[in-house]
PDB file of N, CA and C in Angstrom:
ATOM      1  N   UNK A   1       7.376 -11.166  -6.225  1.00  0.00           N
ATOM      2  CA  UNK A   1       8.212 -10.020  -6.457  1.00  0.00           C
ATOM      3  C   UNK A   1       7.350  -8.762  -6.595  1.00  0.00           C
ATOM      4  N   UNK A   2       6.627  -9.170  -7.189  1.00  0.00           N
ATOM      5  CA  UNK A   2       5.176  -7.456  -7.476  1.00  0.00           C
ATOM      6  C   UNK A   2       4.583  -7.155  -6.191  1.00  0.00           C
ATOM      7  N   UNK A   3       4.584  -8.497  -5.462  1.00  0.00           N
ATOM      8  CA  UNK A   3       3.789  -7.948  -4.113  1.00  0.00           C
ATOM      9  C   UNK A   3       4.893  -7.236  -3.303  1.00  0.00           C
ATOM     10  N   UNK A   4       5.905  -7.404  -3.172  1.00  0.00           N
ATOM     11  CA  UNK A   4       7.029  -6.955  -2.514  1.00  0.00           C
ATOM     12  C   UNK A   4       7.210  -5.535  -3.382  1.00  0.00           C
ATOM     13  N   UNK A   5       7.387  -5.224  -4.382  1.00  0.00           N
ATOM     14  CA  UNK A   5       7.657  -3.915  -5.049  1.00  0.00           C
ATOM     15  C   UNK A   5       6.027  -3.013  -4.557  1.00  0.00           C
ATOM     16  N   UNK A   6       5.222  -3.741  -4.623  1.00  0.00           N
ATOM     17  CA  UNK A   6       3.623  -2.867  -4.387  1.00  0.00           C
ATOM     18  C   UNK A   6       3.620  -2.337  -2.880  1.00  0.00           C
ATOM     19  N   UNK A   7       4.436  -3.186  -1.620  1.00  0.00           N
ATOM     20  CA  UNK A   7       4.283  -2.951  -0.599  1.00  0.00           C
ATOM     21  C   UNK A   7       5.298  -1.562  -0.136  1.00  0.00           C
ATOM     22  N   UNK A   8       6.226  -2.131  -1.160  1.00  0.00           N
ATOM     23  CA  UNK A   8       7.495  -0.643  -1.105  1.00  0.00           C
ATOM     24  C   UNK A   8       6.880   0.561  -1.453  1.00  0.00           C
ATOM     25  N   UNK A   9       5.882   0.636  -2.481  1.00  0.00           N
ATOM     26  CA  UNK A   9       5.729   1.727  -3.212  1.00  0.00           C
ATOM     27  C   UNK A   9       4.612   2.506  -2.557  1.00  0.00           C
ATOM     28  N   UNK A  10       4.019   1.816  -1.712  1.00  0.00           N
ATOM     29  CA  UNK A  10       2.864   2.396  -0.537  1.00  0.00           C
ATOM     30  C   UNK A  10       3.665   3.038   0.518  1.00  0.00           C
ATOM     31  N   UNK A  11       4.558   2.311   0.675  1.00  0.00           N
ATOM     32  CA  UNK A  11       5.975   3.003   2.125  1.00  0.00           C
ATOM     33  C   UNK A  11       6.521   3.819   1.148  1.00  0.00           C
ATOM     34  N   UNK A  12       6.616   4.064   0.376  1.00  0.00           N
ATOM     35  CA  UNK A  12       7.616   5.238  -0.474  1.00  0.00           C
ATOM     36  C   UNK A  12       6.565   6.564  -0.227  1.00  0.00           C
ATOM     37  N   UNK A  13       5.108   6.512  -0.293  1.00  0.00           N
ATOM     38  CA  UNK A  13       4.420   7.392  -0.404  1.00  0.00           C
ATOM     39  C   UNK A  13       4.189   7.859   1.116  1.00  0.00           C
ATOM     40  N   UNK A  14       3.445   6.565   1.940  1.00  0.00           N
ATOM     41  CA  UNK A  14       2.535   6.996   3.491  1.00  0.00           C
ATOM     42  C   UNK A  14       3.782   6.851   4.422  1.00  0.00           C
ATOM     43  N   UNK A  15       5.111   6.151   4.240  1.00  0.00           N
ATOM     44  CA  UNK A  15       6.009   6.139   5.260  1.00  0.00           C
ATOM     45  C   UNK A  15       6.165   4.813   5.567  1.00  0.00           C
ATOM     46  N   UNK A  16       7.273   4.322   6.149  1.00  0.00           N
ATOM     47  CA  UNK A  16       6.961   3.440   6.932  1.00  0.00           C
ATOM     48  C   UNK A  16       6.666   3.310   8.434  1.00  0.00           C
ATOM     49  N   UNK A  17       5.388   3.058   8.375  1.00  0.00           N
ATOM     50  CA  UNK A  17       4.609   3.489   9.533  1.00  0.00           C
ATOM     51  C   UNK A  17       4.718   1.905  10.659  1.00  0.00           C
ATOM     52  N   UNK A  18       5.340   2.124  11.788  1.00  0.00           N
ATOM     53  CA  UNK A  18       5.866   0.993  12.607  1.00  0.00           C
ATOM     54  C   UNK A  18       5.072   0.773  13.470  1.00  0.00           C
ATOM     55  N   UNK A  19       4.690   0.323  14.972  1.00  0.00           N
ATOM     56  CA  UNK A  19       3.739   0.270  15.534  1.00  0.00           C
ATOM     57  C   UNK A  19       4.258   1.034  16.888  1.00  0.00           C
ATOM     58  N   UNK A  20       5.492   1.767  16.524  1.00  0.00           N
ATOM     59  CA  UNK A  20       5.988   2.807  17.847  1.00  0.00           C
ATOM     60  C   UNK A  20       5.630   4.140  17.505  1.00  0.00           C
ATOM     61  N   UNK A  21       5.203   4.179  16.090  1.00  0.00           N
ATOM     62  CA  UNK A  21       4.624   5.336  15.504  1.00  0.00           C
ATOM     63  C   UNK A  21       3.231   6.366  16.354  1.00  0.00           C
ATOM     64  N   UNK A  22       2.602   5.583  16.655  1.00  0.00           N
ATOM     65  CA  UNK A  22       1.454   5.511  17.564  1.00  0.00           C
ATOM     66  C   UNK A  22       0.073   5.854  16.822  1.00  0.00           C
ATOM     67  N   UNK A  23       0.339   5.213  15.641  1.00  0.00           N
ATOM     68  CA  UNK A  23      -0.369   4.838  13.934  1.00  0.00           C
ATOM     69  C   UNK A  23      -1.730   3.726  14.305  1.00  0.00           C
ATOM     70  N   UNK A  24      -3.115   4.006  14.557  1.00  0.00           N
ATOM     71  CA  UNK A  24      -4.074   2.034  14.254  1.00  0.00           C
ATOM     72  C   UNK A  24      -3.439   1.875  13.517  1.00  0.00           C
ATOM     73  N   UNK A  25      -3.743   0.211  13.255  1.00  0.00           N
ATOM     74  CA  UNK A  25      -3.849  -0.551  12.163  1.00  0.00           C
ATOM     75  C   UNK A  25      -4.635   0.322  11.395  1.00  0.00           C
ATOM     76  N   UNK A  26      -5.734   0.345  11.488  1.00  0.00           N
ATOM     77  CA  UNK A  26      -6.990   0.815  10.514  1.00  0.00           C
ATOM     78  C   UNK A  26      -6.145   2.564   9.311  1.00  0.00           C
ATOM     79  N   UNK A  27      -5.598   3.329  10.346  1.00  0.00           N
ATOM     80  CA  UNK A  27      -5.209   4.278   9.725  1.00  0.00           C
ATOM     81  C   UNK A  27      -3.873   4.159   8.768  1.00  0.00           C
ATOM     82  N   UNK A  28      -3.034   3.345   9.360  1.00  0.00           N
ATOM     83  CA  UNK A  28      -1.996   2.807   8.277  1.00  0.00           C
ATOM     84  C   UNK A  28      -2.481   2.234   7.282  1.00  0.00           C
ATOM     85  N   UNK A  29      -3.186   1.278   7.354  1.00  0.00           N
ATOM     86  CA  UNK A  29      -3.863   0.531   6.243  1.00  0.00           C
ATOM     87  C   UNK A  29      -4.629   1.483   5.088  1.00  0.00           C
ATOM     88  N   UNK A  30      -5.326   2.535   5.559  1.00  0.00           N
ATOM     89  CA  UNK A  30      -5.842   3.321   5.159  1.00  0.00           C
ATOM     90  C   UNK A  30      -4.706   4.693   4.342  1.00  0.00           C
ATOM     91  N   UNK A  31      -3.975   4.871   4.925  1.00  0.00           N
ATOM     92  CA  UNK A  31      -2.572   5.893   4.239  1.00  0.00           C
ATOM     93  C   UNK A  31      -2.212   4.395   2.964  1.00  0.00           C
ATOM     94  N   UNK A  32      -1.784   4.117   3.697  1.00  0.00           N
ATOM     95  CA  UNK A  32      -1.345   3.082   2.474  1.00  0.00           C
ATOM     96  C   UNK A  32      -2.245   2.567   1.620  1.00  0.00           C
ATOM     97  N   UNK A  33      -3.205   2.535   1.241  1.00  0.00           N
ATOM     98  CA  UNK A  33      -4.489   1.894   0.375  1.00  0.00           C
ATOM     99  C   UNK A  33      -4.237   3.466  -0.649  1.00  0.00           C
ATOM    100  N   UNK A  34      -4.498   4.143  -0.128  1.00  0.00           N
ATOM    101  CA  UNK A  34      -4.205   5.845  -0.551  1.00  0.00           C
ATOM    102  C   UNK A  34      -3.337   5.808  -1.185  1.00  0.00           C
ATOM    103  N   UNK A  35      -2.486   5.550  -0.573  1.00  0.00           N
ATOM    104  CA  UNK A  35      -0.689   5.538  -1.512  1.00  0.00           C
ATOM    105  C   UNK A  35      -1.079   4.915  -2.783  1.00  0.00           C
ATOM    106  N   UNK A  36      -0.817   3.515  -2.835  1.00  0.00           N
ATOM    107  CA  UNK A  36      -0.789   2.223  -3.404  1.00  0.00           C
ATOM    108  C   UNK A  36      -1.926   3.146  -4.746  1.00  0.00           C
ATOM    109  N   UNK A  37      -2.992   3.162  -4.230  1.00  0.00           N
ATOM    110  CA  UNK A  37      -3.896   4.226  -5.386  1.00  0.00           C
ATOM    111  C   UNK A  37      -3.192   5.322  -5.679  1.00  0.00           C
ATOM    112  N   UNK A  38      -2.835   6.376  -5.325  1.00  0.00           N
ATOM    113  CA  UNK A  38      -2.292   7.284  -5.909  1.00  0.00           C
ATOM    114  C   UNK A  38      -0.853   6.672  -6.931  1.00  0.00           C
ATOM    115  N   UNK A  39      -0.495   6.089  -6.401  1.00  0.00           N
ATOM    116  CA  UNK A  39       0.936   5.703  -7.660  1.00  0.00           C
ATOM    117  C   UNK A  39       0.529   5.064  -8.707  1.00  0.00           C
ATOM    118  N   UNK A  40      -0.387   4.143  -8.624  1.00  0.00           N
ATOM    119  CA  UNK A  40      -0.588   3.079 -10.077  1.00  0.00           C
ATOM    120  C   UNK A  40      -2.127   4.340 -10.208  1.00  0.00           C
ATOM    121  N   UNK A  41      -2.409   5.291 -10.290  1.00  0.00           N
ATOM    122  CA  UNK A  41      -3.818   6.120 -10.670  1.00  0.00           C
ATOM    123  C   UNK A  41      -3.842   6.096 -12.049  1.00  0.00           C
ATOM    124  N   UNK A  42      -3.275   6.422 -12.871  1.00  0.00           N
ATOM    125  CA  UNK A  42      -2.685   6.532 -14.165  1.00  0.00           C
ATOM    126  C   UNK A  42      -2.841   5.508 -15.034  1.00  0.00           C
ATOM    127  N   UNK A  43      -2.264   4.540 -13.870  1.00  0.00           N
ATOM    128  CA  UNK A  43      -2.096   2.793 -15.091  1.00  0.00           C
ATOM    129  C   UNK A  43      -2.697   2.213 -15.342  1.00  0.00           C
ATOM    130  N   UNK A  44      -3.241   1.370 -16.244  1.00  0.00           N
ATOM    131  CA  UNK A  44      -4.459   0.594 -16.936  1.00  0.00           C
ATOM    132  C   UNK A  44      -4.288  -0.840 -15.964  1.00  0.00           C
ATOM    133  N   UNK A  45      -2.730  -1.126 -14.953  1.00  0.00           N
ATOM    134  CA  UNK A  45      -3.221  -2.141 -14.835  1.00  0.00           C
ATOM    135  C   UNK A  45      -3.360  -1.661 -13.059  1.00  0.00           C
ATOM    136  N   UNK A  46      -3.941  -0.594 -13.056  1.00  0.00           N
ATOM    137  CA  UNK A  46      -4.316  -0.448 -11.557  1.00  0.00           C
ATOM    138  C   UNK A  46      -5.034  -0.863 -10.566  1.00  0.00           C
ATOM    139  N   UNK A  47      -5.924  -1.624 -11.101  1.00  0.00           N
ATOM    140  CA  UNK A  47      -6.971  -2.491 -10.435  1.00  0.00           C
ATOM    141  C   UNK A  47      -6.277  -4.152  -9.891  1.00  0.00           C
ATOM    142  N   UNK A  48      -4.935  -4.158 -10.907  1.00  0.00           N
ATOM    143  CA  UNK A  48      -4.435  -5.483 -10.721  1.00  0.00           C
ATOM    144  C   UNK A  48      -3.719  -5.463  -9.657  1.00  0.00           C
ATOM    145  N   UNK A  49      -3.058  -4.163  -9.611  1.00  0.00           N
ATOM    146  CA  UNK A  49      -1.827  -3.784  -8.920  1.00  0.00           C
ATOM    147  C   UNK A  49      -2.583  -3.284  -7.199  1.00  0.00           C
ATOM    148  N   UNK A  50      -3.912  -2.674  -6.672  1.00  0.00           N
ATOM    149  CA  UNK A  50      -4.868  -2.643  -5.757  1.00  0.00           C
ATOM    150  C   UNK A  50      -4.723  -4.010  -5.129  1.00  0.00           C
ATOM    151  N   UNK A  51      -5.611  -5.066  -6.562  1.00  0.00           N
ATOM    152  CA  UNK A  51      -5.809  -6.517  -5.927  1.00  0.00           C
ATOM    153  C   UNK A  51      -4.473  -7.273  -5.349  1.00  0.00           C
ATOM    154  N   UNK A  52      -3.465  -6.959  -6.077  1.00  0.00           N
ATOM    155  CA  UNK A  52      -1.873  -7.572  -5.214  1.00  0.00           C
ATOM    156  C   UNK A  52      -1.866  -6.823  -3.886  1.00  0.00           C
ATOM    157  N   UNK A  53      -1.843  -5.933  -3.639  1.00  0.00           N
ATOM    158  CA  UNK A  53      -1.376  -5.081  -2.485  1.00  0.00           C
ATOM    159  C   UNK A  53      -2.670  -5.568  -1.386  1.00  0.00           C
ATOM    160  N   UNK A  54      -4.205  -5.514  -1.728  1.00  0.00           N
ATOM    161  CA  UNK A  54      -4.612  -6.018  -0.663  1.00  0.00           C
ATOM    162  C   UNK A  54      -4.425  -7.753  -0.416  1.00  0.00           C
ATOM    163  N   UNK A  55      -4.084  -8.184  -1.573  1.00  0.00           N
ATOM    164  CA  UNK A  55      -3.998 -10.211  -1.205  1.00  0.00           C
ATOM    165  C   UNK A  55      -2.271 -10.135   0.144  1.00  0.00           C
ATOM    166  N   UNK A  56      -1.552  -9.078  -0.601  1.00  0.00           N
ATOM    167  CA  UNK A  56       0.171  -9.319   0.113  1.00  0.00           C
ATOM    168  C   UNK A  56      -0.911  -8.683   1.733  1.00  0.00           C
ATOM    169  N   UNK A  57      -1.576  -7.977   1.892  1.00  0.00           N
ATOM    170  CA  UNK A  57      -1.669  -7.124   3.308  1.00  0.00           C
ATOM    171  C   UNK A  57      -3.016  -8.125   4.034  1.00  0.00           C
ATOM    172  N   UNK A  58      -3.351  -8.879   3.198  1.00  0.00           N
ATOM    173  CA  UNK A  58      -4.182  -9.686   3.862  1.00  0.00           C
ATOM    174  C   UNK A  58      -3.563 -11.188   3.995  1.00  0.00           C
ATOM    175  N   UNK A  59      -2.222 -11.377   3.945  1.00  0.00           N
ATOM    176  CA  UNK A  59      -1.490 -12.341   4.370  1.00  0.00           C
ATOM    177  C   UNK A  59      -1.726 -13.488   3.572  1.00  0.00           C
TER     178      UNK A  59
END
């Protein structure tokens, strides 16, 4: 469920970026790593909430 709310909250920020977008991989991944950091920046458990978002994007 956290990985699913962490993946929303990166698309709430960088978009949801599709592959008709004409977006790399590398640069989506990169907006969104950005995102995902900018929203939890604040929170003590931000490092936890990083490590979910890259385990959900690394399949």
């Amino acid at each position: 469920m956290r990985m699913a709310l962490l993946h929303d909250a990166s698309e709430a920020r960088a978009g949801d970026i599709t592959p008709h977008d004409g977006v790399s991989r590398e640069e989506k991944l990169r907006r969104e790593r950005e995102a995902v950091s900018r929203v939890f920046s604040e929170r003590p458990c931000r490092a936890e909430y990083l490590a979910l978002w890259e385990e959900y994007e690394a399949a």
